[in-house]
N, C-alpha and C. Protein backbone atom coordinates (compact mmCIF):
# COMPACT_ATOMS: atom_id res chain seq x y z
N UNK A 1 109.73 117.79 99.71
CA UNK A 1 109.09 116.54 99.34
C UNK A 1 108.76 116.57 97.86
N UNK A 2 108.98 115.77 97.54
CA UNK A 2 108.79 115.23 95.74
C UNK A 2 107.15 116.10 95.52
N UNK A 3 106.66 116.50 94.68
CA UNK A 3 105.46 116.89 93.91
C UNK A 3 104.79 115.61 94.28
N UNK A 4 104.91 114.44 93.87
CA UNK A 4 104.01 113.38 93.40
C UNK A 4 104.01 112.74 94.94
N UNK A 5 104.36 112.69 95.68
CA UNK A 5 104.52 111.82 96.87
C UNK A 5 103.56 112.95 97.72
N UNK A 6 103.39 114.10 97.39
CA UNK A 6 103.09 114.79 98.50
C UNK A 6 101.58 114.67 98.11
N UNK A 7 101.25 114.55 96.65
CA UNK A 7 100.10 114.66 96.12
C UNK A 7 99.44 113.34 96.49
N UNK A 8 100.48 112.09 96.57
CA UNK A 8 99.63 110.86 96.42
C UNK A 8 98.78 111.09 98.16
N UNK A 9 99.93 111.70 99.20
CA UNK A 9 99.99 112.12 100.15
C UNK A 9 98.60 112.53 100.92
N UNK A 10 98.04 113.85 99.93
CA UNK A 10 96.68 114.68 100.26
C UNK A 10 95.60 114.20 99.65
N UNK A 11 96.26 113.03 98.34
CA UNK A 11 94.89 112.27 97.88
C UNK A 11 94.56 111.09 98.77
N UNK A 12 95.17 110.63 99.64
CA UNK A 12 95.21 109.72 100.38
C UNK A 12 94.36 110.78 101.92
N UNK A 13 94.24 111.69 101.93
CA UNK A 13 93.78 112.29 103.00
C UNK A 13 94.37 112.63 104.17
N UNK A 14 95.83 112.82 104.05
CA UNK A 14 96.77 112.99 104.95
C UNK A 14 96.78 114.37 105.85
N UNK A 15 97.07 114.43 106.62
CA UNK A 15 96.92 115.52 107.36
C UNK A 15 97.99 116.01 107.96
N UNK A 16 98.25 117.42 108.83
CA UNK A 16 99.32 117.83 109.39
C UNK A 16 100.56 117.51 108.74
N UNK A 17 100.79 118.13 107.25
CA UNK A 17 101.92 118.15 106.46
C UNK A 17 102.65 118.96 106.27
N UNK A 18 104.05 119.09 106.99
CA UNK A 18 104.65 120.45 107.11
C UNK A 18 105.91 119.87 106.03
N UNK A 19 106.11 121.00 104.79
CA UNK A 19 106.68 121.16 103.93
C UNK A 19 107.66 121.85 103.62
N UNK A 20 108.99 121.77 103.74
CA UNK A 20 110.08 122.67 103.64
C UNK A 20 110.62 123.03 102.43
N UNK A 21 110.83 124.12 102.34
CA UNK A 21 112.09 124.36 101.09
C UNK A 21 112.37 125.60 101.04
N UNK A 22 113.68 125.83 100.98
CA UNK A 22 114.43 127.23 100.70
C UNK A 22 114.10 128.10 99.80
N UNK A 23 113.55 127.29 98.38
CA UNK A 23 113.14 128.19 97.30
C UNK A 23 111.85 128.10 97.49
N UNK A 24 110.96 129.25 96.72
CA UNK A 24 110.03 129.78 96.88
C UNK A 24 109.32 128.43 96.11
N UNK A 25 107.86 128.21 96.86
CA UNK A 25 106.71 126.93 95.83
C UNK A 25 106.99 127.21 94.56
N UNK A 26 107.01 126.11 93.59
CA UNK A 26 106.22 126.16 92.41
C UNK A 26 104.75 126.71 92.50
N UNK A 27 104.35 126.34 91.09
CA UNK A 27 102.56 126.63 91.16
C UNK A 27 102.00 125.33 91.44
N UNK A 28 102.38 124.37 91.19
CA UNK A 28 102.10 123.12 91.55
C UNK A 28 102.07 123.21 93.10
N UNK A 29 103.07 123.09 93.48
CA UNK A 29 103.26 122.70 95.06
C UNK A 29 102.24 124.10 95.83
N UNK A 30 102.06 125.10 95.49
CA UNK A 30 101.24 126.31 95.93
C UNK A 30 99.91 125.95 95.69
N UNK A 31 99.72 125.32 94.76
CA UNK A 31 98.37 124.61 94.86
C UNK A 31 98.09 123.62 95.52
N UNK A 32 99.21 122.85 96.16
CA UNK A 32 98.99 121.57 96.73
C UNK A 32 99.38 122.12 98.22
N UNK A 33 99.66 123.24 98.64
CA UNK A 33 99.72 123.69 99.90
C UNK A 33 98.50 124.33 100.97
N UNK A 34 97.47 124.73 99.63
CA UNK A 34 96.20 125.28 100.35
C UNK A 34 95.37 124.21 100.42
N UNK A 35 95.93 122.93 100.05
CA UNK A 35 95.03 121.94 100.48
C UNK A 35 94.69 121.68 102.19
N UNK A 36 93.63 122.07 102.72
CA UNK A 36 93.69 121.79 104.36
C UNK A 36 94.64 120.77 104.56
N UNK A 37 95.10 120.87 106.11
CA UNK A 37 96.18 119.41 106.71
C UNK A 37 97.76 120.17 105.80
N UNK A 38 97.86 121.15 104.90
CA UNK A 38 99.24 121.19 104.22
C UNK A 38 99.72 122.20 104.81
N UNK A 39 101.14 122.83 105.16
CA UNK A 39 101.50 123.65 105.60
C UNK A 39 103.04 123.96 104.75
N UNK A 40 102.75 125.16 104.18
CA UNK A 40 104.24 124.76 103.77
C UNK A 40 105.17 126.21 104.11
N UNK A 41 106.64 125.79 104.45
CA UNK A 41 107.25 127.08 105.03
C UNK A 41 108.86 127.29 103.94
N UNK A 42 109.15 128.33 103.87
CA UNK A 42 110.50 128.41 102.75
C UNK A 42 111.92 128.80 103.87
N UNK A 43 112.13 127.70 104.25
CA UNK A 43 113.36 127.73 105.28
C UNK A 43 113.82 126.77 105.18
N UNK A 44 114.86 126.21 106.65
CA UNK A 44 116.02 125.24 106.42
C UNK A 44 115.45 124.70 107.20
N UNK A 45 115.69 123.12 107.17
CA UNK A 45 115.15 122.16 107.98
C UNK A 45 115.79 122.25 109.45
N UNK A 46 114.97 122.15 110.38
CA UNK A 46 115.78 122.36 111.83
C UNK A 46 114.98 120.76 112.91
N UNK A 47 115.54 120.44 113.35
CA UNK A 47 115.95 119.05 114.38
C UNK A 47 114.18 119.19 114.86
N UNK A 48 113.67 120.02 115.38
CA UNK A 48 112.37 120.03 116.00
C UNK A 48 111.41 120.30 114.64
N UNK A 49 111.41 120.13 113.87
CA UNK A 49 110.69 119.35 112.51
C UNK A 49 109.88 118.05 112.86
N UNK A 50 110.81 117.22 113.34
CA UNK A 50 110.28 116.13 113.42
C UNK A 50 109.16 115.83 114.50
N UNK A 51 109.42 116.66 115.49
CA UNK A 51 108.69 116.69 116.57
C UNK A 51 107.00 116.43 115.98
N UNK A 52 106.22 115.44 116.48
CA UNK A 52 105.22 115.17 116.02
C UNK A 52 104.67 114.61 115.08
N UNK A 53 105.86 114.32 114.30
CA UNK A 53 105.68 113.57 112.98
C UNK A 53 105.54 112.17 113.03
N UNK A 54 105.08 111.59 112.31
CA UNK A 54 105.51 109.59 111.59
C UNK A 54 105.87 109.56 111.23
N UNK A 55 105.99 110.27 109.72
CA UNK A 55 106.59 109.44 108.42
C UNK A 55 107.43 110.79 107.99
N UNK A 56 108.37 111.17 107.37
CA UNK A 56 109.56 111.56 107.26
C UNK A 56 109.93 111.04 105.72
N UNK A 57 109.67 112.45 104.93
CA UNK A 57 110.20 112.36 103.19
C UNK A 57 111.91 113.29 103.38
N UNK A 58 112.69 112.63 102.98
CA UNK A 58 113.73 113.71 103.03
C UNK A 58 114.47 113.77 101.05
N UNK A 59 113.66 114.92 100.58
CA UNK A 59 113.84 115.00 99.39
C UNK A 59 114.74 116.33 98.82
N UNK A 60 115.82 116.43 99.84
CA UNK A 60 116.15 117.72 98.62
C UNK A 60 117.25 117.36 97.99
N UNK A 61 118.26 118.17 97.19
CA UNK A 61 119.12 118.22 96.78
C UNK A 61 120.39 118.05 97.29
N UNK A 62 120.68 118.11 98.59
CA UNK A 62 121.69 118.26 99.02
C UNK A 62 121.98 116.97 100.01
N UNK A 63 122.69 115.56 99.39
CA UNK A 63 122.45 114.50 100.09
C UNK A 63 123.35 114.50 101.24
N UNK A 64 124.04 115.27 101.94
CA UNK A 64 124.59 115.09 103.34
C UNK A 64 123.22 115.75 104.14
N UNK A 65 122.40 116.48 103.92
CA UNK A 65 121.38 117.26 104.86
C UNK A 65 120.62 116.16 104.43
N UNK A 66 119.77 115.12 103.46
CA UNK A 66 119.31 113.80 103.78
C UNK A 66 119.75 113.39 104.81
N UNK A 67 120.82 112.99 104.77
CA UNK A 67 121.15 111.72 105.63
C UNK A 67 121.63 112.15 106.94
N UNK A 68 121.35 113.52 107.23
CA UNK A 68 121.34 114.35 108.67
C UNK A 68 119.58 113.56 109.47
N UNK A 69 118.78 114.40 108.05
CA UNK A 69 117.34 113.85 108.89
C UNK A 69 117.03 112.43 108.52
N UNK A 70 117.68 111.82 107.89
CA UNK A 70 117.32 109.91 108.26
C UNK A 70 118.07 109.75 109.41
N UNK A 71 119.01 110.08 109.71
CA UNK A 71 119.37 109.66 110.92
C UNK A 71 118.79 109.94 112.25
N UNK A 72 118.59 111.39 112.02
CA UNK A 72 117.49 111.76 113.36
C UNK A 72 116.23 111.49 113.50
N UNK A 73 115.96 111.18 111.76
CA UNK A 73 114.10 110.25 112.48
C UNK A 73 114.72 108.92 112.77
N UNK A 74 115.44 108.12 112.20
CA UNK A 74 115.73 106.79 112.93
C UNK A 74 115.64 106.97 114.38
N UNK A 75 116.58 107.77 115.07
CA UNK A 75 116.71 108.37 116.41
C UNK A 75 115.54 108.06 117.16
N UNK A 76 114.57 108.90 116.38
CA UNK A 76 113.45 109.12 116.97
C UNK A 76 112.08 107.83 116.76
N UNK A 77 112.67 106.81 116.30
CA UNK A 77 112.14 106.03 115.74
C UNK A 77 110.68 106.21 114.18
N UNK A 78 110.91 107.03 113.62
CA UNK A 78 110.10 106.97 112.48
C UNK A 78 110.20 106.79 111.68
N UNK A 79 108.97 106.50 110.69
CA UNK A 79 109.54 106.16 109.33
C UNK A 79 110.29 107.44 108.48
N UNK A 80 111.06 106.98 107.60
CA UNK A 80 112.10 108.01 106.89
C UNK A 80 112.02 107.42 105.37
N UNK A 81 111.72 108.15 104.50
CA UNK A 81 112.00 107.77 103.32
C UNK A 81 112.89 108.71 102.26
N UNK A 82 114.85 108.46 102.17
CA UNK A 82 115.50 109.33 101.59
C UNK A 82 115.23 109.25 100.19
N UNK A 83 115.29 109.84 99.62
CA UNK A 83 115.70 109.52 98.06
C UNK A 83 116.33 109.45 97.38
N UNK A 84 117.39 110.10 97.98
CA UNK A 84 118.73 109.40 97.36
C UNK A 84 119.64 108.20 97.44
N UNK A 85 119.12 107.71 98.74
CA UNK A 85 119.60 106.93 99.67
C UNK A 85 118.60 105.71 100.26
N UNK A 86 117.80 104.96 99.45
CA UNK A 86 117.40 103.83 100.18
C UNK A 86 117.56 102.68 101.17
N UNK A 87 118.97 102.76 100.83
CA UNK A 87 119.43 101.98 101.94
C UNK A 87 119.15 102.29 103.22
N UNK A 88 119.61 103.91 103.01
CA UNK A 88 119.17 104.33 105.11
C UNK A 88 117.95 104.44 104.61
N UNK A 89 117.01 104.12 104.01
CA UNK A 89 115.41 104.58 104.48
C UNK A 89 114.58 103.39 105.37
N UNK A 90 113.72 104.03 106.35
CA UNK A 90 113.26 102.84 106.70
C UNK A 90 111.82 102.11 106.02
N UNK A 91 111.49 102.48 105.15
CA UNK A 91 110.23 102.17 104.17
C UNK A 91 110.99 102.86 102.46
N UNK A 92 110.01 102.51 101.43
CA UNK A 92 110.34 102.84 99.95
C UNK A 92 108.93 102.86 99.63
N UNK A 93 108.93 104.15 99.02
CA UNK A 93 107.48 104.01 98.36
C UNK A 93 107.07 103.60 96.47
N UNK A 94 106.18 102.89 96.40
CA UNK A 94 106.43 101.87 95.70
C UNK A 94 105.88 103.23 94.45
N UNK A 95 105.98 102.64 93.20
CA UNK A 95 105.39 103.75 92.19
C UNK A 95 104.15 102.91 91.77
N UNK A 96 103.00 104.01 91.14
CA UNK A 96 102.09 103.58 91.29
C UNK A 96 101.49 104.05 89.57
N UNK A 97 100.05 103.23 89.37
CA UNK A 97 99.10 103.28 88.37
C UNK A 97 97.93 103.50 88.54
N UNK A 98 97.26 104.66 88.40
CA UNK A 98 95.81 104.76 88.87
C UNK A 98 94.62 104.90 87.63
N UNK A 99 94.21 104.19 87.67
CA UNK A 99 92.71 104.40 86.60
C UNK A 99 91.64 104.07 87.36
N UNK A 100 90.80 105.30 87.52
CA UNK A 100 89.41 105.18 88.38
C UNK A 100 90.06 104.23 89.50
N UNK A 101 89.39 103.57 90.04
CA UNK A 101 89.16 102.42 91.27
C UNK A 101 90.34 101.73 90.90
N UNK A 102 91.17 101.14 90.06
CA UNK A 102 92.30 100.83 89.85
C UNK A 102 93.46 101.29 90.17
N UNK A 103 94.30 100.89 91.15
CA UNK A 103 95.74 101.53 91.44
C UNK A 103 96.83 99.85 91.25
N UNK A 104 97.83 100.09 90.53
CA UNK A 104 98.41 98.99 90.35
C UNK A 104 100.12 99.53 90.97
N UNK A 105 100.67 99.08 91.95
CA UNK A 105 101.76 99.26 93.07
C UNK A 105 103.05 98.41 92.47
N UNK A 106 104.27 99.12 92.05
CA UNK A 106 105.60 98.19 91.93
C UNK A 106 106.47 99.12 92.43
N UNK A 107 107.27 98.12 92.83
CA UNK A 107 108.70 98.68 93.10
C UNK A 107 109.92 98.20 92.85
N UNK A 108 111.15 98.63 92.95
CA UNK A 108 112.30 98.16 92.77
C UNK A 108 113.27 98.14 93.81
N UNK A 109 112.67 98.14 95.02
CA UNK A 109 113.29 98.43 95.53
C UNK A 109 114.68 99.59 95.97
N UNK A 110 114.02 100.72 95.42
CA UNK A 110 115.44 101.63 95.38
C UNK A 110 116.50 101.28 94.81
N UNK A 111 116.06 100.08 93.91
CA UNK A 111 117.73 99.38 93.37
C UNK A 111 117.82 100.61 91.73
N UNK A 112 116.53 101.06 91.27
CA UNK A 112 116.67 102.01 90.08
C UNK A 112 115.51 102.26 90.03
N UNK A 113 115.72 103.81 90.35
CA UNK A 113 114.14 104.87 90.14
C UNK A 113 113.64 104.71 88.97
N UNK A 114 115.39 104.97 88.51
CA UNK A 114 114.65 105.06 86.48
C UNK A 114 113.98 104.08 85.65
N UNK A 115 114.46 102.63 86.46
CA UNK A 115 113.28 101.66 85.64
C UNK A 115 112.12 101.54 86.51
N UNK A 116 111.95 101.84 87.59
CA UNK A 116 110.51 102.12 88.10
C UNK A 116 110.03 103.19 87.14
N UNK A 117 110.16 104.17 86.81
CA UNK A 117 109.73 105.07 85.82
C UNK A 117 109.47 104.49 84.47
N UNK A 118 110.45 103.96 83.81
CA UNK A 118 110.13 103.20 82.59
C UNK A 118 108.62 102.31 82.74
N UNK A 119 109.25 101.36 83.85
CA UNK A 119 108.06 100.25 83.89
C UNK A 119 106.54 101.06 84.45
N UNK A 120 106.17 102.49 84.95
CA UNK A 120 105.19 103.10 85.24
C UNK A 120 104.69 104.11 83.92
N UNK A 121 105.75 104.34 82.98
CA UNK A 121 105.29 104.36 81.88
C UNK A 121 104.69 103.59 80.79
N UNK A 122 105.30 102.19 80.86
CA UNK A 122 104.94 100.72 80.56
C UNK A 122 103.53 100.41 80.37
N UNK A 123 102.93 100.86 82.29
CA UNK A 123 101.93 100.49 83.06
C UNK A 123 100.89 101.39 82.29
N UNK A 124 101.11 102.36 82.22
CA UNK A 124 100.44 103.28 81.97
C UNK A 124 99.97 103.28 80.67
N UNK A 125 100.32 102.96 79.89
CA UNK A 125 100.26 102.53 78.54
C UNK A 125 99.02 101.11 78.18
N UNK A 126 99.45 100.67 79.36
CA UNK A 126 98.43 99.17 79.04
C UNK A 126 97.52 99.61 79.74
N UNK A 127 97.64 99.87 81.37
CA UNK A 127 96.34 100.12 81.82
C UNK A 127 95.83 101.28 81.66
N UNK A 128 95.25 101.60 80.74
CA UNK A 128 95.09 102.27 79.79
C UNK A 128 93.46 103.46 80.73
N UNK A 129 93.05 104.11 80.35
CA UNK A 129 91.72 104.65 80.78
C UNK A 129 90.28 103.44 80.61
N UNK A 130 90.00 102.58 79.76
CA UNK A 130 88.65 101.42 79.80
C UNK A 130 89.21 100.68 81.06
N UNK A 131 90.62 100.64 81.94
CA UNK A 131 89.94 99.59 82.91
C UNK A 131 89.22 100.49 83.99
N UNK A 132 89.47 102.20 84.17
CA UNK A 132 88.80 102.34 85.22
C UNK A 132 87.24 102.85 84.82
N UNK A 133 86.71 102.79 83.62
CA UNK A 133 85.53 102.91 82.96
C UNK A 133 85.27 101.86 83.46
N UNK A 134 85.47 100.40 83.28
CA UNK A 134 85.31 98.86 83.43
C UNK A 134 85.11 99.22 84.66
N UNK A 135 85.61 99.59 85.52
CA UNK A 135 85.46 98.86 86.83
C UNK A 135 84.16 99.81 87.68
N UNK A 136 84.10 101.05 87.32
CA UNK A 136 82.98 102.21 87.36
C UNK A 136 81.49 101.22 86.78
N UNK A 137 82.13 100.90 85.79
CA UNK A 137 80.68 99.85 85.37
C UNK A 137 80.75 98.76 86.50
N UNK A 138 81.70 98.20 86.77
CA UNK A 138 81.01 96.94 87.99
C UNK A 138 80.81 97.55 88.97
N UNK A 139 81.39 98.57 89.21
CA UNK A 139 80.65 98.88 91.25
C UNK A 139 79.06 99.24 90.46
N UNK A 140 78.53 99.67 89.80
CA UNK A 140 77.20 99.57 89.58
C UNK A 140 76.40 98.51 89.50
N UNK A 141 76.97 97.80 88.34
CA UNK A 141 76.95 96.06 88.22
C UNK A 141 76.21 95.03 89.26
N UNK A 142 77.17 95.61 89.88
CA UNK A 142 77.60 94.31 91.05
C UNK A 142 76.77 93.95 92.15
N UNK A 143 76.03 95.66 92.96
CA UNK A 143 75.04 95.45 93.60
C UNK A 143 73.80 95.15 93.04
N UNK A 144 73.56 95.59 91.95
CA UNK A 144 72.25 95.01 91.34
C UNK A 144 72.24 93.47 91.33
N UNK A 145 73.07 92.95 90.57
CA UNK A 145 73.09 91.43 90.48
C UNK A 145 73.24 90.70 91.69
N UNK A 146 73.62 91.27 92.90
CA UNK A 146 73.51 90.95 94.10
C UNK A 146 72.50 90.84 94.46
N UNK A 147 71.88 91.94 94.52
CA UNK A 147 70.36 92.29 94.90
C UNK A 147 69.28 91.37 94.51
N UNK A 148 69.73 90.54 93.14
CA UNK A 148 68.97 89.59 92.38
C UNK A 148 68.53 88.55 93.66
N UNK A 149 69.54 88.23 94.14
CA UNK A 149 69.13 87.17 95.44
C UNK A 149 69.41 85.67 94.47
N UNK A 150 69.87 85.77 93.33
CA UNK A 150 70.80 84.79 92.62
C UNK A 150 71.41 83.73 92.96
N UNK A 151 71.64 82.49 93.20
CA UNK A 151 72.64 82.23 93.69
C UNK A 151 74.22 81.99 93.34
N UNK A 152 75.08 82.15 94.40
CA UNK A 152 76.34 82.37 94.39
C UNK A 152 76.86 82.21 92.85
N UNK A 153 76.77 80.68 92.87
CA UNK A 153 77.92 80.07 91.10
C UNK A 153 77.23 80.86 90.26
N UNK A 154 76.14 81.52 89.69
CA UNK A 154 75.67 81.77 88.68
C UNK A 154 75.97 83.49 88.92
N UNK A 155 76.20 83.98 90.10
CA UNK A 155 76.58 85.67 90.05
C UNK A 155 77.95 85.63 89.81
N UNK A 156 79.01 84.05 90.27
CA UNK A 156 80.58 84.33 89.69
C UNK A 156 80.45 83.79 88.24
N UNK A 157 79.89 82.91 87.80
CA UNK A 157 79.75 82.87 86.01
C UNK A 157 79.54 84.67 85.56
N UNK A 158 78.07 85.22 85.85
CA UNK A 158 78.42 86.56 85.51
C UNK A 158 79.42 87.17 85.54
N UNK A 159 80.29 87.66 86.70
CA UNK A 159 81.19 88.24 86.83
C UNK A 159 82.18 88.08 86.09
N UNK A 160 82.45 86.59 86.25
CA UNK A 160 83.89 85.99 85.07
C UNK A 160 83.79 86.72 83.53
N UNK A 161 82.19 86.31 83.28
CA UNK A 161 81.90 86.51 82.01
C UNK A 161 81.68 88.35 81.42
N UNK A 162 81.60 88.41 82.89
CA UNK A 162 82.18 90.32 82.11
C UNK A 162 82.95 90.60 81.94
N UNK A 163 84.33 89.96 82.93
CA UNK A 163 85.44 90.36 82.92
C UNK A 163 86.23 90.08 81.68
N UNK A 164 85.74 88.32 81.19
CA UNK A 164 86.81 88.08 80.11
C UNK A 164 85.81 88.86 78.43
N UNK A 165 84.86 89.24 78.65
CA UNK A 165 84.11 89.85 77.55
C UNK A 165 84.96 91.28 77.13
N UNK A 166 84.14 91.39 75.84
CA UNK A 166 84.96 92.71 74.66
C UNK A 166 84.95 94.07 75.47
N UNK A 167 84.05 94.04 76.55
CA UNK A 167 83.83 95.46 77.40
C UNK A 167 85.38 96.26 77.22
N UNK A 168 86.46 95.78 77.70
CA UNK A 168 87.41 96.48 77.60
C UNK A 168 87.96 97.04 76.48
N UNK A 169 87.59 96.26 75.36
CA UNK A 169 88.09 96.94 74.19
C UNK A 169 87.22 97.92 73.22
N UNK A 170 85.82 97.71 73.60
CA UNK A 170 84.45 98.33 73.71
C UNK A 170 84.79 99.65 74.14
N UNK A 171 84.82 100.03 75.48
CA UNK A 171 85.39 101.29 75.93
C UNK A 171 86.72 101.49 75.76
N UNK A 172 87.32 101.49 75.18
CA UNK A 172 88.55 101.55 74.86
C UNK A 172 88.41 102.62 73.53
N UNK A 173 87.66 101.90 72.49
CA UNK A 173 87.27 102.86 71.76
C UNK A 173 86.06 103.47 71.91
N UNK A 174 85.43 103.64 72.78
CA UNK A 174 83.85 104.68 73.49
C UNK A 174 83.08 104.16 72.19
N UNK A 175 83.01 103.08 72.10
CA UNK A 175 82.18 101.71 71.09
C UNK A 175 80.51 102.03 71.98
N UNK A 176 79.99 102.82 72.05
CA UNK A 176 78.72 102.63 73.20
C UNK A 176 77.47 101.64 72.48
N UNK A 177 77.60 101.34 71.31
CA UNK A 177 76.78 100.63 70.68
C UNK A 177 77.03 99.35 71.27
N UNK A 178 78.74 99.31 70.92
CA UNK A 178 78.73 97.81 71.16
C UNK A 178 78.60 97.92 72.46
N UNK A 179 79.36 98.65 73.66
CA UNK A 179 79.11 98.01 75.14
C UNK A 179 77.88 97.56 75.08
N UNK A 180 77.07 98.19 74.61
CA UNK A 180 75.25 98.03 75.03
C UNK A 180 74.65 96.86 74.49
N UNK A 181 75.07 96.60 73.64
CA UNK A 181 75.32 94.94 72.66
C UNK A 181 75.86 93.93 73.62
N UNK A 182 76.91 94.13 73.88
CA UNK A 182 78.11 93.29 74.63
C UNK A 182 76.76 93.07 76.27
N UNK A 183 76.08 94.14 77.16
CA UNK A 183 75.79 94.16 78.05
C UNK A 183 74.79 93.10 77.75
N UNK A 184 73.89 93.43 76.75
CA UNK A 184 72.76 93.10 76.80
C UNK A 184 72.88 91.69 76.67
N UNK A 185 73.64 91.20 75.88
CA UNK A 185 74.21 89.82 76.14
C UNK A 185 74.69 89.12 77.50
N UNK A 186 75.05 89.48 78.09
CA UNK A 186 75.40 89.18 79.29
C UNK A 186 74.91 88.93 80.70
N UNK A 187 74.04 90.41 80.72
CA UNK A 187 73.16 90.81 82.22
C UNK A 187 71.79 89.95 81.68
N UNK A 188 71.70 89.53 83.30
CA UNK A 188 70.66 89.06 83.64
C UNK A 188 69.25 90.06 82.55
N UNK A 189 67.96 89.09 82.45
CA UNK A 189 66.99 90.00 82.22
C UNK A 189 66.54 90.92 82.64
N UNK A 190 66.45 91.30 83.86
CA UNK A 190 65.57 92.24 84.38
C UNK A 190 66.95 93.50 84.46
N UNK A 191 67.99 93.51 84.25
CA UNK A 191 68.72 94.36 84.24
C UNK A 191 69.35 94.79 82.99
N UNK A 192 68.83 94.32 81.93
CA UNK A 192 69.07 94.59 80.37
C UNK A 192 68.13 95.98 80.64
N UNK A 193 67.03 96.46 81.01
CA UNK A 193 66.27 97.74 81.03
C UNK A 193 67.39 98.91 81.55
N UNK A 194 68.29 98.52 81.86
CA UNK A 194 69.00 99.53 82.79
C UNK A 194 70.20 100.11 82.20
N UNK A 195 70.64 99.50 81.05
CA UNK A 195 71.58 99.78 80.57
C UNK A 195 72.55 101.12 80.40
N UNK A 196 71.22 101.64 79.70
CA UNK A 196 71.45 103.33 79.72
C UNK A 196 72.03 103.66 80.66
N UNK A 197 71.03 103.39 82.21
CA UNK A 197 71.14 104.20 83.38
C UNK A 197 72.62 103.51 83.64
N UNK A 198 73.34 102.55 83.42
CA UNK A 198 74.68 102.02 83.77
C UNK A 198 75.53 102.58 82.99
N UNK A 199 75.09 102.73 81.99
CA UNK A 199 76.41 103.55 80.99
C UNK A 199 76.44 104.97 81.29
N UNK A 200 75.63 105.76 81.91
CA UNK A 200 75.63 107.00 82.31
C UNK A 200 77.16 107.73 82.44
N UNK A 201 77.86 108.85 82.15
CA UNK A 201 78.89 109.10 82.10
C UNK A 201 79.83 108.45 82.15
N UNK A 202 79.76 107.08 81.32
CA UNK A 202 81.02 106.04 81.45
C UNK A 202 80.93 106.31 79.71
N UNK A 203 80.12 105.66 79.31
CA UNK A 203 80.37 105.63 77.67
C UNK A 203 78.68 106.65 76.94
């Protein structure tokens, strides 16, 4: 299984992951094997593999032994995802962007890995590290101004008005003067005292 699929895999909290390969782990994958739920063994894939499984990565090198086990998880009805071979897969996993609380999902449909890669380098570039600072600041945000007992239109004016405000470009450059400027403008009164305690390991 790919490094990154197996990882998105155990960050997702996946469990009972049995891992094949002939050559010995990387250090990567040896670290991602003592994760509880991981199991990993250095042999050849054999038919009772599947036994017990759902979902089905068939990633090695050698695309006739792919398209041995897409066919036998089809068989068996599970999901299969080849990689060399999308067509026989029965799912594609999409490539992804993560900043804090932010994950942003595209795909290409298996029509070209390599511009999924381009365009996740793209991604990566814009969504940059301030949106998941930004958004670390609203899950704090958010219940307080809730808590206000406010009503509705005037907590989505707030919200709008954080979102389209300098905050992002504020943390972008760890500006903590200005966020605190930018906040204090914004938040309600009784939550201008709090500022500090909101910027706490964000800026």
């Amino acid at each position: 299984m790919g490094l990154r699929k197996l990882g998105t895999l155990t960050d997702c909290g996946a469990n009972n992951i049995l891992v094949l390969d002939t050559q010995a782990p990387s250090v990567r994958m040896a670290t991602l094997a003592k994760v509880p739920g991981v199991r990993f063994e250095q042999r050849e894939f054999r038919p009772s593999d599947l036994m017990g499984r759902n979902l089905v990565f068939a990633c090695t090198s050698d695309a006739t032994l792919n398209a041995k086990i897409g066919c036998l998880a089809r068989e068996r009805g599970l999901l299969v995802n080849l990689s060399d071979a999308p067509q026989l897969s029965t799912f594609v996993v999409p490539s992804t962007v993560s900043q804090g609380p932010l994950t942003v999902a595209f795909s290409t449909g298996g029509a070209s890995p390599a511009m999924a890669k381009r365009i996740r380098t793209e991604m990566e570039e814009h969504f940059g590290p301030q949106y998941g600072l930004f958004l670390q600041l609203m899950e704090r945000i958010r219940p307080l101004v809730l808590g206000m007992g406010l009503p509705t239109a005037e907590n989505s004016d707030l919200f709008r008005a954080l979102t389209a405000s300098n905050l992002l470009v504020l943390l972008a450059s760890q500006d903590r003067q200005g966020v605190e400027t930018e906040l204090a403008n914004l938040l309600p009164g009784p939550l201008s005292g709090r500022i500090a305690e909101l910027l706490d390991g964000i800026c």
